[in-house]
C-alpha atoms as a PDB file:
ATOM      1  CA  UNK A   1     -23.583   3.574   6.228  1.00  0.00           C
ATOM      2  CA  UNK A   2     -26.830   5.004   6.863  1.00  0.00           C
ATOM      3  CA  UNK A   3     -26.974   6.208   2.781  1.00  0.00           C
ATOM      4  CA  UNK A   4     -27.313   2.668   1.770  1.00  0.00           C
ATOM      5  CA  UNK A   5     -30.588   1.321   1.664  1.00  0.00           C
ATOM      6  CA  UNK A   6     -31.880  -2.342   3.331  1.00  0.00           C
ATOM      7  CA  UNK A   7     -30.769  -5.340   1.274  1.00  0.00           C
ATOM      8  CA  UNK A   8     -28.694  -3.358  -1.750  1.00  0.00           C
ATOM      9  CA  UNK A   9     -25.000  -4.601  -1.003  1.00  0.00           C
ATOM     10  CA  UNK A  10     -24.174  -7.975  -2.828  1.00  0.00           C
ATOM     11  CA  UNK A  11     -20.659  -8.194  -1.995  1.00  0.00           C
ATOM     12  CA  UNK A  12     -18.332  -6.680   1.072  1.00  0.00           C
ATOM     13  CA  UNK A  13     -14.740  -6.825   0.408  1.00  0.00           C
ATOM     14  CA  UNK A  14     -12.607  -4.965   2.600  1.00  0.00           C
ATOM     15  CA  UNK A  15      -8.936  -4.594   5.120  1.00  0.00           C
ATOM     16  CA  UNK A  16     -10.286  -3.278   8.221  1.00  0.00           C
ATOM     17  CA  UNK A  17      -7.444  -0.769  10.301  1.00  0.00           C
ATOM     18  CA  UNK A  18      -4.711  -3.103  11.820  1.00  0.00           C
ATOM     19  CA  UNK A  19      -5.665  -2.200  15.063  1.00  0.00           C
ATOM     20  CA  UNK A  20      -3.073   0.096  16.052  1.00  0.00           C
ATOM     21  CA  UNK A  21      -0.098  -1.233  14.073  1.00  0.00           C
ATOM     22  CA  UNK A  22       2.550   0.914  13.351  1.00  0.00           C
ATOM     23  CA  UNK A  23       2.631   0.460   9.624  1.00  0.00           C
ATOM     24  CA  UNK A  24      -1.151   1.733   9.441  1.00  0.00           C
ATOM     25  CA  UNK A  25      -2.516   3.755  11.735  1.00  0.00           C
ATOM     26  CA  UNK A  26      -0.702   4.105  14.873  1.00  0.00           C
ATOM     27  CA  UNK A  27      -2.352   5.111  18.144  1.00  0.00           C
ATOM     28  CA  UNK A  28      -6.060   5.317  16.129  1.00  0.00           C
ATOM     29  CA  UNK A  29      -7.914   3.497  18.671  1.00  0.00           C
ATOM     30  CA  UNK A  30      -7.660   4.108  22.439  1.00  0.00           C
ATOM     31  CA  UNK A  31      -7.487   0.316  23.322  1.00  0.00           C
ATOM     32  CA  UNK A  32      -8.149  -2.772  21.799  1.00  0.00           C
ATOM     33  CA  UNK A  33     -11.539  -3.194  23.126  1.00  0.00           C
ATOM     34  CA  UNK A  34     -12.792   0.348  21.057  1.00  0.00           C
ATOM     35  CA  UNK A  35     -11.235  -1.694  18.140  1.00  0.00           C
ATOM     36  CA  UNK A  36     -13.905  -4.507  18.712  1.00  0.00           C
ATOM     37  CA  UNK A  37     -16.562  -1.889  19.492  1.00  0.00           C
ATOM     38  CA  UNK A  38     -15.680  -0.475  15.787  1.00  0.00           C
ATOM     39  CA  UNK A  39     -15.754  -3.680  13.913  1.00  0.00           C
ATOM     40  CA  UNK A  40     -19.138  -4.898  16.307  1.00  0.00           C
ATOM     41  CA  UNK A  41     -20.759  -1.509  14.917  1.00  0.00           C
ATOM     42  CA  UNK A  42     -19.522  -2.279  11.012  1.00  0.00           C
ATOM     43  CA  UNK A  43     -21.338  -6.109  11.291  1.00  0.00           C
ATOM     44  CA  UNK A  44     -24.378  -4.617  12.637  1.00  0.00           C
ATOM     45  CA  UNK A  45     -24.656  -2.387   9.293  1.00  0.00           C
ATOM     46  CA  UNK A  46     -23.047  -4.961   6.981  1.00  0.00           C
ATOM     47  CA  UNK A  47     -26.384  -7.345   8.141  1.00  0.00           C
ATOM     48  CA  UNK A  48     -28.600  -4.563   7.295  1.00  0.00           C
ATOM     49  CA  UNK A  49     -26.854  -3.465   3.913  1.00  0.00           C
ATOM     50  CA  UNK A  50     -25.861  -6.721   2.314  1.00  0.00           C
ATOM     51  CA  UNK A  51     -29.074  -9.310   0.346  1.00  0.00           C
ATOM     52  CA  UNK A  52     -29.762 -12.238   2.074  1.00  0.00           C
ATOM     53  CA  UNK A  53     -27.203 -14.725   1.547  1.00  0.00           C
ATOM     54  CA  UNK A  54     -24.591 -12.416   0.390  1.00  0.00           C
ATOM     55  CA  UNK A  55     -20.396 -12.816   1.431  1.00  0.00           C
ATOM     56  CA  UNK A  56     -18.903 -10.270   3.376  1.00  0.00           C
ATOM     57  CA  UNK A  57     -14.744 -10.561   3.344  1.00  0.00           C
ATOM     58  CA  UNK A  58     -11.898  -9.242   5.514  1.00  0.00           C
ATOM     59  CA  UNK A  59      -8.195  -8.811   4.105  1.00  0.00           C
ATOM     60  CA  UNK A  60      -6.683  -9.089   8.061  1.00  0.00           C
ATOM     61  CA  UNK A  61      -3.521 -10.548  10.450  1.00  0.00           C
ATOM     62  CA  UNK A  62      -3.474 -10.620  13.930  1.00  0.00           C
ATOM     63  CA  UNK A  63      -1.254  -8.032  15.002  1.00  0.00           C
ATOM     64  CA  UNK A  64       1.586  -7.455  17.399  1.00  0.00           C
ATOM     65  CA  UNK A  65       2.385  -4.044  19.404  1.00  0.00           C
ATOM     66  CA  UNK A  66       4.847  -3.538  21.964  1.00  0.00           C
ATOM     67  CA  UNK A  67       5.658  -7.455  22.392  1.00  0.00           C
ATOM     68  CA  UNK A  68       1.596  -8.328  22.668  1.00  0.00           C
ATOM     69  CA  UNK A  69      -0.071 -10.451  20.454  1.00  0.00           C
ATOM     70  CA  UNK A  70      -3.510  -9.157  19.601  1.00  0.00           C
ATOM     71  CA  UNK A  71      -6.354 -11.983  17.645  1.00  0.00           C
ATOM     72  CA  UNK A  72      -7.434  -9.770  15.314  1.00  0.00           C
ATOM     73  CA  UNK A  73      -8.621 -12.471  12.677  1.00  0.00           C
ATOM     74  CA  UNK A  74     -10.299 -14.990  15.586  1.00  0.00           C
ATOM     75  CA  UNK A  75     -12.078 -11.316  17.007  1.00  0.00           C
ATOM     76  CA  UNK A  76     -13.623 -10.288  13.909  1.00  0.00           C
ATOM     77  CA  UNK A  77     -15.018 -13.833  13.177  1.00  0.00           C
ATOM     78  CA  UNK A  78     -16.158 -14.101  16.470  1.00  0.00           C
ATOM     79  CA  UNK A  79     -18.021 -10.508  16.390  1.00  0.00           C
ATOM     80  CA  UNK A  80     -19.385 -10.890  13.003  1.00  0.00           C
ATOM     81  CA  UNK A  81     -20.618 -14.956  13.863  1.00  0.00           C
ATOM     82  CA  UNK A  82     -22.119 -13.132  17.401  1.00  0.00           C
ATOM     83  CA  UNK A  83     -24.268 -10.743  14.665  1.00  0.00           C
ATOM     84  CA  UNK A  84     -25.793 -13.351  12.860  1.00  0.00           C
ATOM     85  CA  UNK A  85     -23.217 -14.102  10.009  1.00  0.00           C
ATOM     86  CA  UNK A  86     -22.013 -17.719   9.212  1.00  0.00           C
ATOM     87  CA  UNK A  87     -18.446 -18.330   9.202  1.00  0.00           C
ATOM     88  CA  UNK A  88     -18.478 -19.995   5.739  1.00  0.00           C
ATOM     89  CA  UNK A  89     -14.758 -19.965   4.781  1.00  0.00           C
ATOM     90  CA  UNK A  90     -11.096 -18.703   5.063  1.00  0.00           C
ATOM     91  CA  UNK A  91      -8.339 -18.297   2.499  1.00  0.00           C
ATOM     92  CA  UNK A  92      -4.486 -17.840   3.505  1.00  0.00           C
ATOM     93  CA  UNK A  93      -3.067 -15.035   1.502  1.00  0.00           C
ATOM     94  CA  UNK A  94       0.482 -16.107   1.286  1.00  0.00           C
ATOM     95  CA  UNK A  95       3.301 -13.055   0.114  1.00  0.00           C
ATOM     96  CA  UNK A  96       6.465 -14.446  -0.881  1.00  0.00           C
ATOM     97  CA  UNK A  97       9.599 -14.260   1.279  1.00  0.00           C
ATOM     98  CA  UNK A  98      11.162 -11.179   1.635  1.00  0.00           C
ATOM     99  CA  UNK A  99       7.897  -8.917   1.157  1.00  0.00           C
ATOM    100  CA  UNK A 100       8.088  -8.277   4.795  1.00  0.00           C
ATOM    101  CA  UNK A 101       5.897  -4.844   5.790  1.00  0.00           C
ATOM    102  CA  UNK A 102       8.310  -4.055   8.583  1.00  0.00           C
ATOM    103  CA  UNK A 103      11.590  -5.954   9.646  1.00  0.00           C
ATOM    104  CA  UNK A 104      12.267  -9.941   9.926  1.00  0.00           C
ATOM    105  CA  UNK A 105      11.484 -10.849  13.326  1.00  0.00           C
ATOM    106  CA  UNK A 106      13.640 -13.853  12.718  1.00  0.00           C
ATOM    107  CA  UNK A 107      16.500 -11.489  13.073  1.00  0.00           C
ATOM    108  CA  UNK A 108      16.211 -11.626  16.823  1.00  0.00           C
ATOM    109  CA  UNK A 109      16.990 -15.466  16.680  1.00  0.00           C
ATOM    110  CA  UNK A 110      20.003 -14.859  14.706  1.00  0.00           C
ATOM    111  CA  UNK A 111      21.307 -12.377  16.942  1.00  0.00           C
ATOM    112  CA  UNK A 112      20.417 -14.823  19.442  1.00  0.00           C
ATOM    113  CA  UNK A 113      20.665 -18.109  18.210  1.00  0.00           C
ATOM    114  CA  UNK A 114      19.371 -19.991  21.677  1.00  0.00           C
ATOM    115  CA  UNK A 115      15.719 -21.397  22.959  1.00  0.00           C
ATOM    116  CA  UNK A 116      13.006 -18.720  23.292  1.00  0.00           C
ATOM    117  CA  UNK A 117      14.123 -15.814  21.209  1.00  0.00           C
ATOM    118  CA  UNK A 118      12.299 -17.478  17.698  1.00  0.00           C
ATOM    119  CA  UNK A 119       9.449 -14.969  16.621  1.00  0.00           C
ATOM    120  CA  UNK A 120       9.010 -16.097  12.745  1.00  0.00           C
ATOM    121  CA  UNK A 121       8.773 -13.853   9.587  1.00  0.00           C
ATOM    122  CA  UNK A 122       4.528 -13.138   8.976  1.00  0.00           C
ATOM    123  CA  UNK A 123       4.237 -13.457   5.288  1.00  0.00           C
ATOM    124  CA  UNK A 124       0.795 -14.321   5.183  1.00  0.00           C
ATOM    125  CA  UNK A 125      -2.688 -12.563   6.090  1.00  0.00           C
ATOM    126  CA  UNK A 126      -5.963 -13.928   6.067  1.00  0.00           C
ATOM    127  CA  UNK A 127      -9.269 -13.409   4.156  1.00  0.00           C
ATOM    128  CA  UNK A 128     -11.998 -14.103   6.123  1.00  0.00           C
ATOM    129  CA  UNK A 129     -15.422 -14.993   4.306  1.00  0.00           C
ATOM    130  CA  UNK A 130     -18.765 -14.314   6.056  1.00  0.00           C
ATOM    131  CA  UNK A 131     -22.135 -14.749   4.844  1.00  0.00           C
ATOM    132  CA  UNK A 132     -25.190 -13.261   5.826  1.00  0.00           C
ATOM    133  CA  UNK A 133     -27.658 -16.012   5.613  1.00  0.00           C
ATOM    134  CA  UNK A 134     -28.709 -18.723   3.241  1.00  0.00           C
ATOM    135  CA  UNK A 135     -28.697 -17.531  -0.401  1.00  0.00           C
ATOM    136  CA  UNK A 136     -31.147 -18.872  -2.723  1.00  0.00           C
ATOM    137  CA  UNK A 137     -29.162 -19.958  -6.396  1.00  0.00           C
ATOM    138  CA  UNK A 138     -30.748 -18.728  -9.297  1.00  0.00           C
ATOM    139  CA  UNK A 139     -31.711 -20.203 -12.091  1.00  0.00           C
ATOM    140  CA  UNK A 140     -28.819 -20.399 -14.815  1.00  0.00           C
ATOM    141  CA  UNK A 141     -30.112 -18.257 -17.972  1.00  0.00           C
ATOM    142  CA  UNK A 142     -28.201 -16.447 -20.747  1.00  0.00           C
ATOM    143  CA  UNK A 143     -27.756 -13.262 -19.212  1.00  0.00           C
ATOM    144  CA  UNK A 144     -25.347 -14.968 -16.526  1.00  0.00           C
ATOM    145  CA  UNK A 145     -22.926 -15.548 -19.340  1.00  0.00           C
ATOM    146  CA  UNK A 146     -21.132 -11.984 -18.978  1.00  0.00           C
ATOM    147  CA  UNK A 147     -20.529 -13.074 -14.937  1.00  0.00           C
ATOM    148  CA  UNK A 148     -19.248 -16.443 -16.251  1.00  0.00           C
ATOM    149  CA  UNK A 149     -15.929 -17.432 -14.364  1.00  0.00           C
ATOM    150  CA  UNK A 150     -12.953 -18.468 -16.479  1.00  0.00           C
ATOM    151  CA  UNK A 151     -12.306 -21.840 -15.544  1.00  0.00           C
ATOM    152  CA  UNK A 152      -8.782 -21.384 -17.187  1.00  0.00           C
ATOM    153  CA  UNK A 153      -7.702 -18.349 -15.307  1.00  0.00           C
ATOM    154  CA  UNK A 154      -9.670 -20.008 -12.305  1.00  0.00           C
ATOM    155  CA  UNK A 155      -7.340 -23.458 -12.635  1.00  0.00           C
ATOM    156  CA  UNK A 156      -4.301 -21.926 -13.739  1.00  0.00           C
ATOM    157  CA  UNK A 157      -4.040 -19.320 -11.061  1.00  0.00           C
ATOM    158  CA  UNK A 158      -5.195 -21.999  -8.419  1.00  0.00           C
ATOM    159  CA  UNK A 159      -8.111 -20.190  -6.912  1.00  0.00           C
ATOM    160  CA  UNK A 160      -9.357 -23.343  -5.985  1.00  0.00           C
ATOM    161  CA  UNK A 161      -6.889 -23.423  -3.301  1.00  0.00           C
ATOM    162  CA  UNK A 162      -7.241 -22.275   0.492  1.00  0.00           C
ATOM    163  CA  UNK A 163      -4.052 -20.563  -0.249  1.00  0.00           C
ATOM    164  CA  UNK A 164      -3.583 -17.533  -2.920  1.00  0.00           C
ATOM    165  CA  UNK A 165      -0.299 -16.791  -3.470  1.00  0.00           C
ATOM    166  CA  UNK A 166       0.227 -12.816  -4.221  1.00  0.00           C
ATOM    167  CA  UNK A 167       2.445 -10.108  -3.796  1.00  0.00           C
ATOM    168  CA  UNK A 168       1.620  -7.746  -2.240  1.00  0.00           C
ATOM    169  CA  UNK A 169       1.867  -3.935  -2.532  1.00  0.00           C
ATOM    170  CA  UNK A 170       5.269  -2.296  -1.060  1.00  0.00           C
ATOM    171  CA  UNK A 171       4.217   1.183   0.044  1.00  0.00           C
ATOM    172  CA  UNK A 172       7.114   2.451  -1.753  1.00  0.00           C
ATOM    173  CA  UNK A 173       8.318   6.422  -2.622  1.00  0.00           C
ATOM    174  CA  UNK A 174       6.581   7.169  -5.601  1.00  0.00           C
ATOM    175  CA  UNK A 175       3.792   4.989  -6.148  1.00  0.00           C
ATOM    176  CA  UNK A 176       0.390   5.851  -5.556  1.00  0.00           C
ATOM    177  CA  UNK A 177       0.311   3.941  -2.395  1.00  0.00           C
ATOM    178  CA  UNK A 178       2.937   5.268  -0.717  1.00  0.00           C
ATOM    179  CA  UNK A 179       3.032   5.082   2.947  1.00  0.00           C
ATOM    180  CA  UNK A 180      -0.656   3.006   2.505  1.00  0.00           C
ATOM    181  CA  UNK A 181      -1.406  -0.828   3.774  1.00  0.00           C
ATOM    182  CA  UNK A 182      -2.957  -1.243   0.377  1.00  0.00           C
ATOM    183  CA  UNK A 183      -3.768  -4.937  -0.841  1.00  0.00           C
ATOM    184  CA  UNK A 184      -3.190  -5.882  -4.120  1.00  0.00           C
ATOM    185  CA  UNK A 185      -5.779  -5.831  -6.852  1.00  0.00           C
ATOM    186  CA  UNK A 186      -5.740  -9.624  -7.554  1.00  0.00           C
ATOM    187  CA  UNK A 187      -7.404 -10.075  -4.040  1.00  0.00           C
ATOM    188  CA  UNK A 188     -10.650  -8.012  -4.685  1.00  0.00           C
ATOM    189  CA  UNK A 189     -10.635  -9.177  -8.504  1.00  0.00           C
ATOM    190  CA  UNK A 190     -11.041 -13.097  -7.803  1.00  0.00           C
ATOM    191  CA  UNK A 191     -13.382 -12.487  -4.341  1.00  0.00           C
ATOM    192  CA  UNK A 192     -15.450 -10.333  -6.819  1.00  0.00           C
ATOM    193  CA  UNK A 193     -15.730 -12.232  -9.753  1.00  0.00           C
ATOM    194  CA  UNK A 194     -16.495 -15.433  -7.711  1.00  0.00           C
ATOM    195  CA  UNK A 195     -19.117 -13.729  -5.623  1.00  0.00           C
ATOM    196  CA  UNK A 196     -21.127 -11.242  -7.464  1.00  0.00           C
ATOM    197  CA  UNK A 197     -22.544 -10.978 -10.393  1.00  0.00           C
ATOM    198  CA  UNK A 198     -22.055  -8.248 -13.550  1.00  0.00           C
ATOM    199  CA  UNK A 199     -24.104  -4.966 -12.994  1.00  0.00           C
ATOM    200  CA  UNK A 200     -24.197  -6.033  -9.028  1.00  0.00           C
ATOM    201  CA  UNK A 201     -23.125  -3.425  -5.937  1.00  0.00           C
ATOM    202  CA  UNK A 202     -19.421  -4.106  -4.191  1.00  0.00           C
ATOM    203  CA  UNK A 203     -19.262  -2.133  -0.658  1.00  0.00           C
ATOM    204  CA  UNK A 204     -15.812  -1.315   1.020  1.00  0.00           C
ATOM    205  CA  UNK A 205     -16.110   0.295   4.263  1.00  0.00           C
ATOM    206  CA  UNK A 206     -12.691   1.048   4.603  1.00  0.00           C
ATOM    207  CA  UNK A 207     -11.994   2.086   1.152  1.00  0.00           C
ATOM    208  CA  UNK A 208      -8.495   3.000   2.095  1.00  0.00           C
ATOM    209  CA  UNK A 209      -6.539   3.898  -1.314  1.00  0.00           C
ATOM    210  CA  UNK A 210      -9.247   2.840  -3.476  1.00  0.00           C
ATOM    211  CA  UNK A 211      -8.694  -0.345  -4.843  1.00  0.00           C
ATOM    212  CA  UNK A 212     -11.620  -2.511  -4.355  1.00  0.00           C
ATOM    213  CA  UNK A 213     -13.453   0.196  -6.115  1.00  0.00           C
ATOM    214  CA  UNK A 214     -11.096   0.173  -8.581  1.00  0.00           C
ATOM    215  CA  UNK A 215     -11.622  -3.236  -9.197  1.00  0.00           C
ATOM    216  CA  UNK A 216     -15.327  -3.116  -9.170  1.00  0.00           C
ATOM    217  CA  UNK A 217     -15.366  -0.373 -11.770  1.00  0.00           C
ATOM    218  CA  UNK A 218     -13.014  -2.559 -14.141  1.00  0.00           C
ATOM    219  CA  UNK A 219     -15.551  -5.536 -13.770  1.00  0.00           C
ATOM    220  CA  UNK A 220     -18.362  -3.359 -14.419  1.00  0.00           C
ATOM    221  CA  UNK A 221     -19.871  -3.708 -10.913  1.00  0.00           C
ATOM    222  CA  UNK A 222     -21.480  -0.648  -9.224  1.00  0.00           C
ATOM    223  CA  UNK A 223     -19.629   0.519  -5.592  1.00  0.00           C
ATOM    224  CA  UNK A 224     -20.027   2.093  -2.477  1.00  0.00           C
ATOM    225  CA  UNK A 225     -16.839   3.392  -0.726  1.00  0.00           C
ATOM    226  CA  UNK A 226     -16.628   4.926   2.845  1.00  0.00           C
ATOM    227  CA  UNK A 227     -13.078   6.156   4.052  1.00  0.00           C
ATOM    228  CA  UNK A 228     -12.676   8.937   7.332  1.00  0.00           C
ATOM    229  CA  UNK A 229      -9.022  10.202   6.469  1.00  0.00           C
ATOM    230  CA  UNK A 230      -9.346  12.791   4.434  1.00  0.00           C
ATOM    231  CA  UNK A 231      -5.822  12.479   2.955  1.00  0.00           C
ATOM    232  CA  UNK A 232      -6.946   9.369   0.835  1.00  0.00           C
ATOM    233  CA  UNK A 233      -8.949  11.548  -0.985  1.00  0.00           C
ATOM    234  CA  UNK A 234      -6.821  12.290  -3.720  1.00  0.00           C
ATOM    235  CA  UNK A 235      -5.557   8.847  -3.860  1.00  0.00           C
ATOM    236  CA  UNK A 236      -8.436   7.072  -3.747  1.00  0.00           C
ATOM    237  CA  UNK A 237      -9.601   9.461  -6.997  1.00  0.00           C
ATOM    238  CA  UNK A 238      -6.841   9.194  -8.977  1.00  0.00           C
ATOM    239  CA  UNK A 239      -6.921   5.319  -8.177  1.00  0.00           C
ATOM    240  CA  UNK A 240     -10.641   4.928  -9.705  1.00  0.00           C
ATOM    241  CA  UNK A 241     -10.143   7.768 -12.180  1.00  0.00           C
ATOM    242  CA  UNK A 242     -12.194  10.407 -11.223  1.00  0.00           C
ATOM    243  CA  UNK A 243     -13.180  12.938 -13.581  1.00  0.00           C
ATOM    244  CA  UNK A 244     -15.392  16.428 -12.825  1.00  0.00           C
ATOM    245  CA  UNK A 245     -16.187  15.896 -16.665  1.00  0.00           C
ATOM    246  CA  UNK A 246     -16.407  12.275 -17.400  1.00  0.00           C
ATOM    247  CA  UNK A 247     -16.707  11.184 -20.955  1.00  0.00           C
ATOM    248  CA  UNK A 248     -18.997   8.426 -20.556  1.00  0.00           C
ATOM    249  CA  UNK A 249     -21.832   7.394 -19.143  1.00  0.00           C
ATOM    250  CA  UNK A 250     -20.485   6.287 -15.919  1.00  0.00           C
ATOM    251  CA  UNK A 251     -21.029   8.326 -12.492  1.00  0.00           C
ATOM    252  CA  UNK A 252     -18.998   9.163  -9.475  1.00  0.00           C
ATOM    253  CA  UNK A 253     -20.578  11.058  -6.908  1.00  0.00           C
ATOM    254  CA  UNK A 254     -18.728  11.774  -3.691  1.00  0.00           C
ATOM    255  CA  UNK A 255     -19.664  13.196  -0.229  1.00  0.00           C
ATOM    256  CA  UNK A 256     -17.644  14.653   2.558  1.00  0.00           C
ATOM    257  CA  UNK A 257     -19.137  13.935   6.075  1.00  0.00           C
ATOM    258  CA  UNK A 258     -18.051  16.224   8.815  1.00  0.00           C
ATOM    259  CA  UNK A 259     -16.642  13.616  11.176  1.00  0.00           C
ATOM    260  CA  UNK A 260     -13.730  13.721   8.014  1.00  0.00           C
ATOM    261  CA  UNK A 261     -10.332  13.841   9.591  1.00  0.00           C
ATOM    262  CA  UNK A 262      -7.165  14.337   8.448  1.00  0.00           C
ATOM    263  CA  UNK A 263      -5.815  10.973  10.311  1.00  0.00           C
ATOM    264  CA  UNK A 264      -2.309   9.814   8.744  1.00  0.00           C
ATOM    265  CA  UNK A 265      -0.472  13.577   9.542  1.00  0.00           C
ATOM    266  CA  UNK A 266      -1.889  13.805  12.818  1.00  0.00           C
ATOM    267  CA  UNK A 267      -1.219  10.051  14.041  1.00  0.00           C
ATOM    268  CA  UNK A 268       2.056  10.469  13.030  1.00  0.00           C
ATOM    269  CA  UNK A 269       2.545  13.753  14.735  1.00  0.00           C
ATOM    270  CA  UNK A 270       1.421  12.001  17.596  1.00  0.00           C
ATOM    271  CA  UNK A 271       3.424   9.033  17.308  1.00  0.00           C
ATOM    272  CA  UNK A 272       6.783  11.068  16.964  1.00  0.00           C
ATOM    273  CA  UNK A 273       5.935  13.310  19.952  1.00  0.00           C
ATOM    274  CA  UNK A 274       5.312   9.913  22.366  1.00  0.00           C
ATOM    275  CA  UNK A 275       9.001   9.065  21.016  1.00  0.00           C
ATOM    276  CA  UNK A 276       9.992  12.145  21.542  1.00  0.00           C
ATOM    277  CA  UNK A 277       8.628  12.046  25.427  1.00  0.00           C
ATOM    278  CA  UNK A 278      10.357   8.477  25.845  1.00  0.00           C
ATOM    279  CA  UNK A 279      13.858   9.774  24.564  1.00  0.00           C
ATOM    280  CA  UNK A 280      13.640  12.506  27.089  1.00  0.00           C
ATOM    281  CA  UNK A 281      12.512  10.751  30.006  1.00  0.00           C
ATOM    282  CA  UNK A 282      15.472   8.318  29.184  1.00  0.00           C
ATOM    283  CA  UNK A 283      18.132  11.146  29.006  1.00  0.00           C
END
């Protein structure tokens, strides 16, 4: 994130890869531990980015491949606490039942209905909130008004809660995420408005689809975004309404790094040529 300058990041929201789940990004890292090394490398730059005292947030689930159980939410506290962050919070994102991203694991218990085969439905993930320092309150003047949080919307939607129930975004045939672990708006829309301040800077480092920048822009927040598969691209524009020839004031400006890949096609390619291996070698 080396085009963001000391200090000028006053909110992180973001959903880090799911390791190497098969519903995101399958086969992406070479081992778990390159995972860590990823996320170590993202909280050294997030303490150098984001103004003293400012929240950092992670959209995440521990994870399970091939029968393993991998602590992806205890990890990233751990590496982020280990690089000077305070653990300040967590919030359970609760989906409701029957949103499940890839089959009910509960199914093997009713297949099987005896001791040690129960593996329950996950329909929850967890947002992690990380702060980077003490932060020094302001004093309360007029101009805060436009950042002023609706305590309506705020009761009636129970943010105060520890647990946030939303549903979540289906990758469905035909929407704009299709085939994409997006979250849903709601998520970035309350952690924003209850941690930053109008005219402020929101930073996603795995922009993914686009949506926390969406957000932002609707809120009137200024955003960085940083995403390496180049198939998002289009998404992520259409998602925050990219123009060549905007009509207002408001600026987009967008840069393509080398290290850009192409990830989703070739992951996949990959994925189906493993299977393809296994199916041969058990023939």
């Amino acid at each position: 994130m080396k085009e963001i300058p000391n200090g000028s990041v006053h909110l992180m929201i973001t959903s880090p890869p799911y390791f190497n789940a098969p519903f995101d990004y399958p086969g992406l890292f070479k081992d778990y531990d390159e995972f860590l090394d990823l996320m170590r490398g993202v909280a050294k730059e997030l303490r150098r980015v984001l103004a003293p005292g400012r929240i950092a947030c992670f959209v995440t689930q521990d994870v399970r491949i091939n029968g393993k159980l991998y602590p992806v939410v205890a990890d990233i506290n751990r590496v982020m606490m280990e690089e000077g962050f305070t653990y300040r919070d967590r919030i359970i994102w609760r989906k409701p039942e029957g949103y499940i991203r890839i089959s009910r694991r509960s199914g093997v218990q009713i297949q099987h209905p005896y001791p040690m085969y129960f593996y329950p439905d996950n329909i929850f993930e967890e947002i992690l909130i990380l702060q980077n320092g003490k932060y020094k309150y302001p004093k309360i003047t007029p101009e805060f008004n436009s950042s002023k949080i609706d305590i309506n919307e705020f009761n009636e939607g129970k943010w105060y809660l520890s647990v946030w129930d939303i549903t979540n975004v289906l990758p469905l045939k035909g929407r704009v995420e299709e085939g994409i672990a997006a979250f849903p708006e709601e998520i970035p829309r309350r952690l924003i408005k209850l941690f930053s301040f109008v005219g402020e800077t929101v930073l996603d480092p795995f922009l993914g689809s686009g949506t926390t920048m969406k957000v932002a822009r609707q809120l009137n927040r200024n955003s960085y975004g940083y995403e390496i598969d180049l198939e998002l691209k289009p998404i992520i524009l259409e998602k925050i309404g990219y123009s060549p020839h905007p009509l207002t004031d408001d600026s987009i400006e967008i840069y393509e790094r080398e290290d850009a890949r192409r990830l989703r096609t070739s992951l996949q390619k990959k994925v189906e040529k493993q299977r393809s291996v296994v199916k041969k070698t058990r023939t």
